[in-house]
Protein backbone atom coordinates (compact mmCIF):
# COMPACT_ATOMS: atom_id res chain seq x y z
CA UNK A 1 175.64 2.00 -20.00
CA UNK A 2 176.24 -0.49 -17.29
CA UNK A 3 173.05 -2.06 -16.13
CA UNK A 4 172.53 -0.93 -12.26
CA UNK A 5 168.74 -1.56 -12.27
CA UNK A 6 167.23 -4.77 -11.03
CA UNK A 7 164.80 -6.96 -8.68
CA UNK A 8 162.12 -5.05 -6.74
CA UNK A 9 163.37 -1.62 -7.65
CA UNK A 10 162.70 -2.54 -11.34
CA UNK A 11 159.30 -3.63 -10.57
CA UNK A 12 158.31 -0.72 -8.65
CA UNK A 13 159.50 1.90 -11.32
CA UNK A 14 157.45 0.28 -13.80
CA UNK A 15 154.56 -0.04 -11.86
CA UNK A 16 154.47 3.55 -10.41
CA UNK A 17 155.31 4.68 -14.33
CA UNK A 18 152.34 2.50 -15.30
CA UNK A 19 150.30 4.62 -12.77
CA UNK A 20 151.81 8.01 -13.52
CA UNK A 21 151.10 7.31 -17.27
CA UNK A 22 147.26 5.99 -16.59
CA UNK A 23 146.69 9.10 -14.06
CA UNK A 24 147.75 11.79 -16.78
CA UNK A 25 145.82 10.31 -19.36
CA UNK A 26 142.64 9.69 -17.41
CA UNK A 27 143.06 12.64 -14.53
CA UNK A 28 141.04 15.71 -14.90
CA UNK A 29 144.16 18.19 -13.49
CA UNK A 30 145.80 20.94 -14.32
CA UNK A 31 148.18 21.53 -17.39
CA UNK A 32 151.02 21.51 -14.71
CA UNK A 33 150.36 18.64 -12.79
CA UNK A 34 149.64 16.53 -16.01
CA UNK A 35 153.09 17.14 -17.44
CA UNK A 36 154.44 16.08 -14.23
CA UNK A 37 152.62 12.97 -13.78
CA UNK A 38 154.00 12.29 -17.60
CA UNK A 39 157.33 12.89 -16.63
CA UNK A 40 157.10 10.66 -13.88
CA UNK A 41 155.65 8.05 -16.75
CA UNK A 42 158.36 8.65 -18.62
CA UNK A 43 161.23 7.98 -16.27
CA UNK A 44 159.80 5.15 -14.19
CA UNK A 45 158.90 3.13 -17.34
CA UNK A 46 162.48 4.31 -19.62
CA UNK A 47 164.44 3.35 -16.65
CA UNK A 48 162.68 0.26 -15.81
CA UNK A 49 162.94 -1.00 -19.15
CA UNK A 50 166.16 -0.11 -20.16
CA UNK A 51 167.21 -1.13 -16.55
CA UNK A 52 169.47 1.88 -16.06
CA UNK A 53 169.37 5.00 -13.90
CA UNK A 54 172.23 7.87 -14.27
CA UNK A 55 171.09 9.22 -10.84
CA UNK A 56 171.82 5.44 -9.62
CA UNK A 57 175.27 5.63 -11.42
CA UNK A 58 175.93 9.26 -10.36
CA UNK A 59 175.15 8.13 -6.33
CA UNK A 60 177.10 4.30 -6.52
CA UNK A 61 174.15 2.39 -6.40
CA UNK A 62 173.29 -0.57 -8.16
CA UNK A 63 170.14 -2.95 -7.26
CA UNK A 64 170.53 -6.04 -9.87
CA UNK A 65 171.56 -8.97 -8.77
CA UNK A 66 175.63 -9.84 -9.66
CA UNK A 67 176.09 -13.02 -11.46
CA UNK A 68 177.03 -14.87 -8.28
CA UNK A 69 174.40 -14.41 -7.27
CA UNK A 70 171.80 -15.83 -10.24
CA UNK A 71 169.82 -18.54 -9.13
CA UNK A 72 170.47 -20.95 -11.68
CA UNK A 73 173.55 -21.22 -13.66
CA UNK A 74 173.48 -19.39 -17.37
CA UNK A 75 170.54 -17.81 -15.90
CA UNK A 76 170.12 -14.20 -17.00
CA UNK A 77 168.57 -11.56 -14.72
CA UNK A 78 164.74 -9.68 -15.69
């Protein structure tokens, strides 16, 4: 697994799976709408953290940084 998730995407899925995950614990909703809202927990935070998305790979798209592109030299990307 190549690493294809990076920058402000990567921040975004972990704070909407942060949410998602807080909601569904917290929300008083339906059976249905809880196991979505964990779902949605469960892929924004597994693909934020492991910084890969197959529906990224499967479209072409890949939002981290190249090395090029680092900042400082020998730095590594979040």
């Amino acid at each position: 697994m190549k690493p294809n998730v990076g920058g402000n995407d990567k921040t975004i899925r972990l704070v909407l799976g942060g949410l998602c995950l807080v909601l569904a614990m917290f929300l008083d909703v339906g059976t249905v709408f809880r196991i979505l809202l964990y779902a949605g927990a469960l892929i924004g935070l597994s693909t934020g953290l492991l910084n890969y998305c197959p529906i990224n790979h499967m479209l072409g798209v890949n939002t981290r940084k190249k090395p090029e592109e680092w900042e400082k030299p020998g730095a590594r990307p979040s």
